[in-house]
C-alpha atoms as a PDB file:
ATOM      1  CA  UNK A   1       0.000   0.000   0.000  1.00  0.00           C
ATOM      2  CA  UNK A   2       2.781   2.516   0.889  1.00  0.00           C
ATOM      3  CA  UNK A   3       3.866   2.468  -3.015  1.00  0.00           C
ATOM      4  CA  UNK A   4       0.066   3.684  -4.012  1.00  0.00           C
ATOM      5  CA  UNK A   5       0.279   6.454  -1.608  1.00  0.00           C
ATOM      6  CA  UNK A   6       3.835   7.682  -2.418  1.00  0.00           C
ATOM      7  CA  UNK A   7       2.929   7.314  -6.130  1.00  0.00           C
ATOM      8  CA  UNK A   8      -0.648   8.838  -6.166  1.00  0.00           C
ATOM      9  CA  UNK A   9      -0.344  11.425  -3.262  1.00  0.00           C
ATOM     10  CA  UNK A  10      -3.084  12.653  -1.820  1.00  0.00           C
ATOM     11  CA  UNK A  11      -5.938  11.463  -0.274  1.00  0.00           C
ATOM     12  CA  UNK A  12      -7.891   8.070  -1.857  1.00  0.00           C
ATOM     13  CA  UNK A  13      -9.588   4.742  -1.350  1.00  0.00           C
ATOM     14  CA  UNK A  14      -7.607   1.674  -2.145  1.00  0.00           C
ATOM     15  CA  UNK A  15      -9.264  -1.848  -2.251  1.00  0.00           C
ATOM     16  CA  UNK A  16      -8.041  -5.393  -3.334  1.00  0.00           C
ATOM     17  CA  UNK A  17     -10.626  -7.479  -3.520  1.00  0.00           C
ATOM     18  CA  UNK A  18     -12.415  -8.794  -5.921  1.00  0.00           C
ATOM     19  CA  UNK A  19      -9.351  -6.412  -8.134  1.00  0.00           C
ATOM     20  CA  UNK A  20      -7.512  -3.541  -7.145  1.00  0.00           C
ATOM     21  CA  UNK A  21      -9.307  -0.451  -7.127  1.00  0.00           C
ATOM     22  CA  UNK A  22      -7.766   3.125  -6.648  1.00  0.00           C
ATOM     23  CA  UNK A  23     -10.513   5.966  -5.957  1.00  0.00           C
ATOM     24  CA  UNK A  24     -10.193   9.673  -5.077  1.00  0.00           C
ATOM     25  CA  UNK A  25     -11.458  11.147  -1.777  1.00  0.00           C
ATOM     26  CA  UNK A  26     -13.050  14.228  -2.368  1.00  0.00           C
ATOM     27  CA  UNK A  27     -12.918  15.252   1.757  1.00  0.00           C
ATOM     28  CA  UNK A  28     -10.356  17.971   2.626  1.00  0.00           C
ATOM     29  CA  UNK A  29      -8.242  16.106   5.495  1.00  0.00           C
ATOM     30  CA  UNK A  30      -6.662  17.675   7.945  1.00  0.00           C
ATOM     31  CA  UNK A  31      -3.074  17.779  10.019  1.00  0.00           C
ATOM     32  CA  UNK A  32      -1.439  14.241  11.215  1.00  0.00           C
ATOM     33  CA  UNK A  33       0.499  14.114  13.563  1.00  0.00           C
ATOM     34  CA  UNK A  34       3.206  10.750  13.273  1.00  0.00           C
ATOM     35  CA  UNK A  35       4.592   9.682  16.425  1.00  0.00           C
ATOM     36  CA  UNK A  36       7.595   7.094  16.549  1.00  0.00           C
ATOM     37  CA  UNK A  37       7.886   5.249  19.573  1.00  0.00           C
ATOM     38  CA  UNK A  38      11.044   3.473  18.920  1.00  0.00           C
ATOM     39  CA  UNK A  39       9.952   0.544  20.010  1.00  0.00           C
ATOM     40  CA  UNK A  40      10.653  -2.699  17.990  1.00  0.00           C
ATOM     41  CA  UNK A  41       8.268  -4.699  16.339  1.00  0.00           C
ATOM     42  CA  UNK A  42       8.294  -8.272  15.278  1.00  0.00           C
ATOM     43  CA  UNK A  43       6.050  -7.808  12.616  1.00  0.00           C
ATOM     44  CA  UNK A  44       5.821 -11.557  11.537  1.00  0.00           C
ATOM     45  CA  UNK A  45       4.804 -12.783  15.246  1.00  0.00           C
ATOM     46  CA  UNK A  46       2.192 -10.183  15.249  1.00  0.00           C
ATOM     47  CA  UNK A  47       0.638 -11.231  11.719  1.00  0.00           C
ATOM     48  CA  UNK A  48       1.239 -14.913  12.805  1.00  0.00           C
ATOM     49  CA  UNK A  49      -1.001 -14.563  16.076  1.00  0.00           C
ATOM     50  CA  UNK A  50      -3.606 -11.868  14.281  1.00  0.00           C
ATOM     51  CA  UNK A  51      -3.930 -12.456  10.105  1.00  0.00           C
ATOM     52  CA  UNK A  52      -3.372 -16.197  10.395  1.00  0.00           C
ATOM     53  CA  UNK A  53      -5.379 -17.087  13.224  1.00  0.00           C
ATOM     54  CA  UNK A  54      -8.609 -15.336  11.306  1.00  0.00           C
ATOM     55  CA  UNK A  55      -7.469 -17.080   8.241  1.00  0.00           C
ATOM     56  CA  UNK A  56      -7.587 -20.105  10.226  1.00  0.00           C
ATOM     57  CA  UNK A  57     -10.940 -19.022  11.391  1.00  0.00           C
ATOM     58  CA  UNK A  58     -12.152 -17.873   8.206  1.00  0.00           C
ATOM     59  CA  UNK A  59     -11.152 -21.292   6.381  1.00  0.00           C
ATOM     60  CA  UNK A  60     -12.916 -23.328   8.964  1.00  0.00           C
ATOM     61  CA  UNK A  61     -16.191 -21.173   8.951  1.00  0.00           C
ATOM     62  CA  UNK A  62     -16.196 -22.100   4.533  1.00  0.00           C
ATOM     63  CA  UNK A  63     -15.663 -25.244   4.811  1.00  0.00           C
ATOM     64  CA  UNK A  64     -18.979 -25.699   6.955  1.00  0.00           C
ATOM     65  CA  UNK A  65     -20.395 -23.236   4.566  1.00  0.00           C
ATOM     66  CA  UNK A  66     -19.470 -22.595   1.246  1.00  0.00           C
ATOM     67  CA  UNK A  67     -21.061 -19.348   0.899  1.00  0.00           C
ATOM     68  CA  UNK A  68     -19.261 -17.866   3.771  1.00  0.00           C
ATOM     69  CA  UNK A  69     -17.996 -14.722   3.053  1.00  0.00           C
ATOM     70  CA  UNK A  70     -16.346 -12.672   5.778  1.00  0.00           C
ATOM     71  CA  UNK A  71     -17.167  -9.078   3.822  1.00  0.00           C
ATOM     72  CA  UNK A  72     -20.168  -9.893   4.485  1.00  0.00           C
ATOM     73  CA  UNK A  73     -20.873  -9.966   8.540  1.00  0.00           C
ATOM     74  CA  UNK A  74     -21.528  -7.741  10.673  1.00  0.00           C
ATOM     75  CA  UNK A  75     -20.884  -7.588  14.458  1.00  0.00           C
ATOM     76  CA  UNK A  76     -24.432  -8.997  15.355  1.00  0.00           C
ATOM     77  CA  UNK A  77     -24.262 -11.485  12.457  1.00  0.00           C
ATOM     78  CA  UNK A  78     -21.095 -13.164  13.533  1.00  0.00           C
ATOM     79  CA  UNK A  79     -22.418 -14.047  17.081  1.00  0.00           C
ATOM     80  CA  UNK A  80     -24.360 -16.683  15.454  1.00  0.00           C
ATOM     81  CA  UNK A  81     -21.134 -18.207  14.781  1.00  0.00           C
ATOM     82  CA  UNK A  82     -19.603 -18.295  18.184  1.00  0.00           C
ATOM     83  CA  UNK A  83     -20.177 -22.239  18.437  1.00  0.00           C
ATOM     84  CA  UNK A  84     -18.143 -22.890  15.229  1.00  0.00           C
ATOM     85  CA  UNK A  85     -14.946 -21.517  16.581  1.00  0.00           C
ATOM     86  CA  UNK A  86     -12.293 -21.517  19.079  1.00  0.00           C
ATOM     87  CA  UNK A  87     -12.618 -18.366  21.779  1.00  0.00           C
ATOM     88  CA  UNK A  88      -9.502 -16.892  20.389  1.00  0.00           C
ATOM     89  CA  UNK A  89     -11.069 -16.980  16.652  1.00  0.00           C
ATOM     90  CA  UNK A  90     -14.225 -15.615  17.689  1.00  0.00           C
ATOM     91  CA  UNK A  91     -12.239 -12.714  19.490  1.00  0.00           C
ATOM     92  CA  UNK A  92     -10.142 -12.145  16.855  1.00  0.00           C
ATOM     93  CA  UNK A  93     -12.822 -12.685  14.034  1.00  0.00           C
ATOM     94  CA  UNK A  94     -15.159 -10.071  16.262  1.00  0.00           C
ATOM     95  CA  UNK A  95     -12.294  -7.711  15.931  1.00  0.00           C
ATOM     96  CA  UNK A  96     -11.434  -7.951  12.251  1.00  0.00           C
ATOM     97  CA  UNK A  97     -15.692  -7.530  11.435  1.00  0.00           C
ATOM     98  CA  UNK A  98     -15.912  -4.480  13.807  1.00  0.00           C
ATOM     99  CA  UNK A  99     -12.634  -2.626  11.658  1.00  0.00           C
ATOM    100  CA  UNK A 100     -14.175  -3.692   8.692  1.00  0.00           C
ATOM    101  CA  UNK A 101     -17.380  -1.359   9.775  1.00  0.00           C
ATOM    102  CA  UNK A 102     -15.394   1.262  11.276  1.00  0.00           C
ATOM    103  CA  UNK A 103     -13.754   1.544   7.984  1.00  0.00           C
ATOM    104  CA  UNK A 104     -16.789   1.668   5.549  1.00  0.00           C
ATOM    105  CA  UNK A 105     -18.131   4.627   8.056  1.00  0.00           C
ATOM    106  CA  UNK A 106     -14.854   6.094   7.894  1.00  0.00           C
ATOM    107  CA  UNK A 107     -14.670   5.731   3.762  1.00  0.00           C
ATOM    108  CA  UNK A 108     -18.878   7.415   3.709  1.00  0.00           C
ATOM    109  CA  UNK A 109     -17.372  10.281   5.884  1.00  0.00           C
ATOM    110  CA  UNK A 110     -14.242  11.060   3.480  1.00  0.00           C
ATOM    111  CA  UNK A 111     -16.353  10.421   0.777  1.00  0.00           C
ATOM    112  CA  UNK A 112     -18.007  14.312   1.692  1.00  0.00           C
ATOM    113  CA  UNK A 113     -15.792  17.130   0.630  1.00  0.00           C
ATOM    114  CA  UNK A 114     -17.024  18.705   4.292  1.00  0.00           C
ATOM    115  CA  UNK A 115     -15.102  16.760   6.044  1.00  0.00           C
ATOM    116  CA  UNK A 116     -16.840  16.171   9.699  1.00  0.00           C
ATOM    117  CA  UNK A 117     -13.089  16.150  11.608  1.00  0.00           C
ATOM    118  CA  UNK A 118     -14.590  15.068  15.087  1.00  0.00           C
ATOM    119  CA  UNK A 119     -16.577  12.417  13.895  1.00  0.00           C
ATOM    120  CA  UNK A 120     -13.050  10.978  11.813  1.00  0.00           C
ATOM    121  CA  UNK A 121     -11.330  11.102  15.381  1.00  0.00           C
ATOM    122  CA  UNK A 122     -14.421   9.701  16.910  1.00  0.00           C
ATOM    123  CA  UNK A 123     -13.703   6.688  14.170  1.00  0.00           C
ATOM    124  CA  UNK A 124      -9.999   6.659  14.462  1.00  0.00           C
ATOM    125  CA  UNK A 125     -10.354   5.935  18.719  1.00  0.00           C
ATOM    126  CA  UNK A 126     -12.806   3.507  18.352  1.00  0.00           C
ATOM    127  CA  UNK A 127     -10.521   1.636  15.664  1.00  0.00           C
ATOM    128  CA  UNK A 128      -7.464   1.929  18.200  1.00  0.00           C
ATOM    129  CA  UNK A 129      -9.789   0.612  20.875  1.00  0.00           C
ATOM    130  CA  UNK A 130     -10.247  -2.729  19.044  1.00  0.00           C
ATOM    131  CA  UNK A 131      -6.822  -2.641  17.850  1.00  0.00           C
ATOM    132  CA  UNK A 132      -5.702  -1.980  21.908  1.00  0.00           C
ATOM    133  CA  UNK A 133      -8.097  -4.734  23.493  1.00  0.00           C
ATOM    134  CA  UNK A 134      -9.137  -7.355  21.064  1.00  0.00           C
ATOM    135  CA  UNK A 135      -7.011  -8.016  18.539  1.00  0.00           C
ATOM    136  CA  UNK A 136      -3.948  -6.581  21.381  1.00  0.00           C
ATOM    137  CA  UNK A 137      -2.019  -4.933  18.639  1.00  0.00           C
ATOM    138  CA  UNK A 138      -0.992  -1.690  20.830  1.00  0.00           C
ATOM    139  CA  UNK A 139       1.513  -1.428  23.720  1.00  0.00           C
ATOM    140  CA  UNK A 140       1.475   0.396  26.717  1.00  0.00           C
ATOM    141  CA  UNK A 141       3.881   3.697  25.731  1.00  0.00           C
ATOM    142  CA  UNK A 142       1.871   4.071  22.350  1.00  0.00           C
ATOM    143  CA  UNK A 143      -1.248   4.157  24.565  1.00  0.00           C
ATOM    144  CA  UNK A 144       0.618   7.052  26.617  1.00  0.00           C
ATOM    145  CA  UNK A 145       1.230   8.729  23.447  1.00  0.00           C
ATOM    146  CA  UNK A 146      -2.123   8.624  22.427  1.00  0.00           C
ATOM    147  CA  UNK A 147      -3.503   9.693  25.797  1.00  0.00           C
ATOM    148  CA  UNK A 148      -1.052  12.795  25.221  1.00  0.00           C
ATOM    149  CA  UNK A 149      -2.255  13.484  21.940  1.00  0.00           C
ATOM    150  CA  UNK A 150      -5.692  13.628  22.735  1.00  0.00           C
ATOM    151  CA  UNK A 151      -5.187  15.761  25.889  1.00  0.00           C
ATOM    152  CA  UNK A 152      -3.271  18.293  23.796  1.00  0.00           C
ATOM    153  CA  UNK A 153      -6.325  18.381  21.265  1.00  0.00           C
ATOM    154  CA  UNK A 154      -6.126  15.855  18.960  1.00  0.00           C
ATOM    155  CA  UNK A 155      -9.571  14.570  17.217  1.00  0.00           C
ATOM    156  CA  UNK A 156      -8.452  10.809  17.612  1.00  0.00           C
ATOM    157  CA  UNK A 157      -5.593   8.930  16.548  1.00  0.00           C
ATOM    158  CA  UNK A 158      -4.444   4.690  16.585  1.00  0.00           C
ATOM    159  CA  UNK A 159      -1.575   2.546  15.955  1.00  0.00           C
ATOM    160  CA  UNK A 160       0.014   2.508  12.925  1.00  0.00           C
ATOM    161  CA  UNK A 161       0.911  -0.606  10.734  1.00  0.00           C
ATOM    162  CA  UNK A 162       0.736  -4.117  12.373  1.00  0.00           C
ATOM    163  CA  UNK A 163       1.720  -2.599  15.897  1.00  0.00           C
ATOM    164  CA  UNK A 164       3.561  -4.052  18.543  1.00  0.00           C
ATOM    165  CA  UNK A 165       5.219  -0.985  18.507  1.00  0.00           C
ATOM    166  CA  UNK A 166       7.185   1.103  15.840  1.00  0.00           C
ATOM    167  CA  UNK A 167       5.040   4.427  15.496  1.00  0.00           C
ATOM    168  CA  UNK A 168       1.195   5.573  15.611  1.00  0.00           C
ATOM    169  CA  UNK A 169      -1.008   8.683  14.299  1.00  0.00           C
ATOM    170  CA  UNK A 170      -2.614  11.634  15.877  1.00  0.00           C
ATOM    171  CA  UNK A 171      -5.664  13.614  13.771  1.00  0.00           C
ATOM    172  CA  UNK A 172      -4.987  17.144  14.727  1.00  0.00           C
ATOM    173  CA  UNK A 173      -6.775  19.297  12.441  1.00  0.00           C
ATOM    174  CA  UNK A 174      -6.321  21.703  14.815  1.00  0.00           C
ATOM    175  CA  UNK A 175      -2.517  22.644  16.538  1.00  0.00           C
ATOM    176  CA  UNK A 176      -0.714  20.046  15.258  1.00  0.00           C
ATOM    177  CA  UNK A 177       2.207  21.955  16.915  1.00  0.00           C
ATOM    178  CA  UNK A 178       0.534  21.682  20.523  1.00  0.00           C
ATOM    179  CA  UNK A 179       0.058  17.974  19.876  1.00  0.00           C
ATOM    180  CA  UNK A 180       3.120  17.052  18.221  1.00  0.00           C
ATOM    181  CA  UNK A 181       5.053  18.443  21.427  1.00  0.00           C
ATOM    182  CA  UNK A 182       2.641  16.290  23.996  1.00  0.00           C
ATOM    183  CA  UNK A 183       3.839  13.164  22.240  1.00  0.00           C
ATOM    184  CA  UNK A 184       7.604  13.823  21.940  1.00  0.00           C
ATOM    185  CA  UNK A 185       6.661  14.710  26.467  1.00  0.00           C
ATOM    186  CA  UNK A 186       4.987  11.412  26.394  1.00  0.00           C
ATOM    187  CA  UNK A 187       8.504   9.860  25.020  1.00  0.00           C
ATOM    188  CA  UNK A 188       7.791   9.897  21.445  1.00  0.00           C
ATOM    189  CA  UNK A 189       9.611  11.598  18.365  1.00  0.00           C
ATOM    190  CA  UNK A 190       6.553  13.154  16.375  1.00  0.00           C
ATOM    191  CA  UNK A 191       6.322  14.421  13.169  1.00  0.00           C
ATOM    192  CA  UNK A 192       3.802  16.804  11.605  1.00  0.00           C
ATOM    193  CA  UNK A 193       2.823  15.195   8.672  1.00  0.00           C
ATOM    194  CA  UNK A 194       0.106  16.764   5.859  1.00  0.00           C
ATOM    195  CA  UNK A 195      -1.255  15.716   2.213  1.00  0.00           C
ATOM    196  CA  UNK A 196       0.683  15.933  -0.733  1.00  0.00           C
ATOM    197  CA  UNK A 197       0.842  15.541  -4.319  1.00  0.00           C
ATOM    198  CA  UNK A 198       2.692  12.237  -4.290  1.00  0.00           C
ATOM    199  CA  UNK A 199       5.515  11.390  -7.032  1.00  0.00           C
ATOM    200  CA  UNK A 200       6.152  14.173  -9.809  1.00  0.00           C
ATOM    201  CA  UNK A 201       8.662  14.467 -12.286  1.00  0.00           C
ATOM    202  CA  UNK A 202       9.944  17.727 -12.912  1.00  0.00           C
ATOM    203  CA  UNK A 203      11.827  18.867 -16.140  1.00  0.00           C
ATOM    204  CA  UNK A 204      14.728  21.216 -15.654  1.00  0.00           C
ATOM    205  CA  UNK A 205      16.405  23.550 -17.604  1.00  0.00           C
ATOM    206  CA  UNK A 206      19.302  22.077 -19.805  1.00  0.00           C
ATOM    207  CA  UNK A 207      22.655  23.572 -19.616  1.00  0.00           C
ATOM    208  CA  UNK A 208      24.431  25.180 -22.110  1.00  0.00           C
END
C-alpha cells in the first residue's frame, strides 16, 4: 500500500478485492500528527497470532459453509457463529468484522468534501480501541502517546501498521504543533505530517 500512496499522493480509497481499485477522496483532510515510539516490532509474530489465526478461522467457517464470506458480517451477524470456533477466533474474528465497519463509516465520511473532523477522530479511537483490546495490537507507551495526543487536542488517533510498537497517528486538524510536542513529552519523536501531491517528475532547464 505505501507504493500507491507515495505514487498517487493525496488522499484516496484503495481496495483489493475482488481487483484492485484506486478511488479519489473528495474530503479535505486535515493535520497528522506521526509519532515514533522506537519501540521494535516483530512484525511476523504479530501477523502470525492476528492475520493467520482469522485465516484459520475464516477457512474453517467455509468449509462448513461454502457461501461464507467474511465481507459480508456484521458484528451482530457473527455471534451466530460463536459455536463454530475456538474463543480466540471468535475474538479475533469479532475484531477484524468491527474494523471492517469502522472503515466503511470512515470511507462514507471522506467520501463528503465537508469533512466532519470530530466524527473521523471519533472513528480513528474507536478503531485503536479494538486494535488496543481485542485483537492486542498496541503497547502500553503508544497508549501514553495517544492519551497525550488527545489531551493536547487531537480529534483521535491509533496505531500505525501491524503494531507491537514502531510508530502511531494523531488527527490534529487543529494545533498540530501543541500535539506534536505532547507526544515527543509522552517519550515519542513526532512528526507533523500533511497531504501531498505524491511522485512528480519535474523537467529542468538544460545547460548550455
Amino acid at each position: 500500500m505505501d507504493h500507491y500512496a507515495a505514487a498517487c499522493g493525496g488522499l484516496f480509497y484503495l481496495a483489493f478485492s475482488p481487483t484492485i481499485l484506486l478511488s479519489e477522496l473528495p474530503a479535505r483532510l486535515g493535520t497528522l500528527v506521526l509519532g515514533n515510539s522506537g519501540e521494535p516490532k516483530d512484525t511476523t509474530t504479530i501477523l502470525a497470532r492476528v492475520k493467520n489465526r482469522v485465516l484459520e478461522g475464516v477457512a474453517h467457517l467455509s468449509r462448513i459453509d461454502t457461501g461464507f464470506l467474511l465481507q459480508n458480517e456484521t458484528p451482530d451477524s457473527i455471534e451466530s457463529l460463536s459455536s463454530k470456533l475456538s474463543g480466540d477466533q471468535m475474538e479475533l474474528l469479532r475484531g477484524t468484522v468491527r474494523n471492517h465497519q469502522i472503515t466503511r463509516m470512515a470511507l462514507a465520511l471522506l467520501q463528503d468534501i465537508q469533512l466532519d473532523h470530530r466524527r473521523l477522530g471519533f472513528l480513528l479511537n474507536e478503531h485503536q480501541q479494538v486494535l488496543r483490546d481485542v485483537l492486542r495490537i498496541s503497547t502500553p507507551k503508544i497508549d501514553r502517546m495517544l492519551a497525550a495526543a488527545m489531551d493536547a487536542g487531537a480529534a483521535g488517533g491509533k496505531i500505525n501498521g501491524s503494531g507491537g510498537g514502531g510508530c502511531m497517528f494523531a488527527y490534529a486538524p487543529d494545533d498540530p504543533d501543541r500535539v506534536a510536542a505532547a507526544i515527543g513529552k509522552a517519550g515519542g519523536t513526532a512528526y507533523i505530517v500533511r497531504p501531498d501531491s505524491g511522485t512528480r517528475l519535474e523537467a529542468g532547464k538544460g545547460t548550455e
